[in-house]
Protein backbone atom coordinates (compact mmCIF):
# COMPACT_ATOMS: atom_id res chain seq x y z
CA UNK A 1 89.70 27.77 118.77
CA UNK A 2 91.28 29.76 116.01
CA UNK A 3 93.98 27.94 113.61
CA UNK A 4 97.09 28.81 112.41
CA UNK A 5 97.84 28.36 108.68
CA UNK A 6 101.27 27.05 108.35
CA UNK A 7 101.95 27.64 104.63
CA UNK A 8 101.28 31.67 105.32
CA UNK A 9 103.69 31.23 108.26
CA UNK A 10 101.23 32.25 111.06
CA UNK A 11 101.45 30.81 114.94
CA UNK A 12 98.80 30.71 117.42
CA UNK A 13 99.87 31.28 121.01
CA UNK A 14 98.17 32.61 124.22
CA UNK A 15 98.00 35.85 125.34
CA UNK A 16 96.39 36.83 128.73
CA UNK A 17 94.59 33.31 128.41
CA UNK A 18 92.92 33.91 124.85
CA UNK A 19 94.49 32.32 121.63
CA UNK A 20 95.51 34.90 119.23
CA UNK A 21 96.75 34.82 116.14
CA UNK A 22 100.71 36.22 114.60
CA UNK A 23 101.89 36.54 111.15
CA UNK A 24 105.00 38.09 109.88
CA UNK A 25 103.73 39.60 107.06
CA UNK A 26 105.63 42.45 104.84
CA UNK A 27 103.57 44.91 105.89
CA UNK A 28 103.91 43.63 109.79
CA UNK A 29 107.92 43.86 109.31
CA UNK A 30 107.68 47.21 107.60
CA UNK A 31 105.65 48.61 110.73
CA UNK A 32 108.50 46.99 112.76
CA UNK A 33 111.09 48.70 111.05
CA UNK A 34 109.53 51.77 111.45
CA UNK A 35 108.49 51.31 114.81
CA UNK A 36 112.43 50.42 115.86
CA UNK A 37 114.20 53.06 113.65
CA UNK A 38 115.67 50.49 111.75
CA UNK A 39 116.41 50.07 108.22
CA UNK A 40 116.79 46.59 106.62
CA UNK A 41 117.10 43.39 107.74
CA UNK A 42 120.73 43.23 109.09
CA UNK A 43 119.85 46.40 111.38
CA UNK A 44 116.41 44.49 112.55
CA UNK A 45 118.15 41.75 113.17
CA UNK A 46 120.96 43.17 115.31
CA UNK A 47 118.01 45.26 117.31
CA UNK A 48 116.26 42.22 117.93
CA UNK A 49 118.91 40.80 119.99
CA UNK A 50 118.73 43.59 122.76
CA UNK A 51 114.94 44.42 122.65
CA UNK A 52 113.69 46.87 125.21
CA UNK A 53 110.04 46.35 126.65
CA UNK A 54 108.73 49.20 124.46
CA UNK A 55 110.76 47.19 121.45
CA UNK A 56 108.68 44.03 122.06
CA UNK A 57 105.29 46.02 122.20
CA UNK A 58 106.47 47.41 118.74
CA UNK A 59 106.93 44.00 117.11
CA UNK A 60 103.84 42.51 119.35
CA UNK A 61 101.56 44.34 118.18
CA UNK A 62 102.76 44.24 114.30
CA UNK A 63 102.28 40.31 114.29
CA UNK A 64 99.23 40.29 115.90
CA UNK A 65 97.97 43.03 113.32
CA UNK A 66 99.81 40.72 110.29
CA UNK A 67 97.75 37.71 112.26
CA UNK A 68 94.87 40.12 111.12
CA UNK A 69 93.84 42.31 114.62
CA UNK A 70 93.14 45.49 113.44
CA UNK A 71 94.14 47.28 116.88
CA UNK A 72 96.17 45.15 119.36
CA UNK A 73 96.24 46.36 123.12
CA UNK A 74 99.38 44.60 124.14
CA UNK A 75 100.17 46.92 126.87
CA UNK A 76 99.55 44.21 129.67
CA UNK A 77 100.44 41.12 128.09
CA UNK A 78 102.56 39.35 130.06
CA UNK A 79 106.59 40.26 129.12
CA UNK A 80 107.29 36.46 129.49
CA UNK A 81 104.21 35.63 126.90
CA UNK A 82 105.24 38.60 124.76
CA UNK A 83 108.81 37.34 124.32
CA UNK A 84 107.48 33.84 123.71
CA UNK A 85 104.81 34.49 121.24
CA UNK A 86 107.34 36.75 119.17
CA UNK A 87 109.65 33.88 118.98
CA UNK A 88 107.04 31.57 117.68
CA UNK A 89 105.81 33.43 115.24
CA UNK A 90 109.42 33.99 113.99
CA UNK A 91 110.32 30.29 114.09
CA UNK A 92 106.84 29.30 112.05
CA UNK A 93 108.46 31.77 109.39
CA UNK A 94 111.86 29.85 109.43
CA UNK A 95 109.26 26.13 109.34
């Protein structure tokens, strides 16, 4: 079982029943700005309130790279799982 350190603001959730690891790291929301066009965190943050499916692949696969995956396949993951996991690893930031 892998663990989650809290102080670095990481989450472990499942994903297509294996635990994986997310991290919002600065270099995980710089990929996500770039992947969504965005600049800044007012813009991300009014993006991230209408994601589209290829959205939520972009920021996906950024935490689970900041979580320390070097190349994510999150192409099948599960939207429902997807949309959950990115909300816990944004609310162990905010913890």
């Amino acid at each position: 079982m892998i663990g989650a350190n809290g102080a670095r603001g990481e989450a472990v959730v499942t994903l297509d029943g294996a635990p994986r690891r997310l991290c919002l790291t600065l270099g995980a929301l710089a990929e996500i700005e770039t992947g969504l066009g965005v600049e800044g965190l007012a813009a991300f943050a009014e993006r991230m309130k209408a994601l589209s499916a290829r959205d939520l692949m972009v920021v996906l696969a950024a935490l689970l790279r900041g979580g320390g995956e070097n190349a994510p396949d999150v192409a099948a993951v599960d939207p429902r799982e997807a949309a959950g996991a990115v909300a816990r690893a944004f609310a162990a930031v905010a913890a």
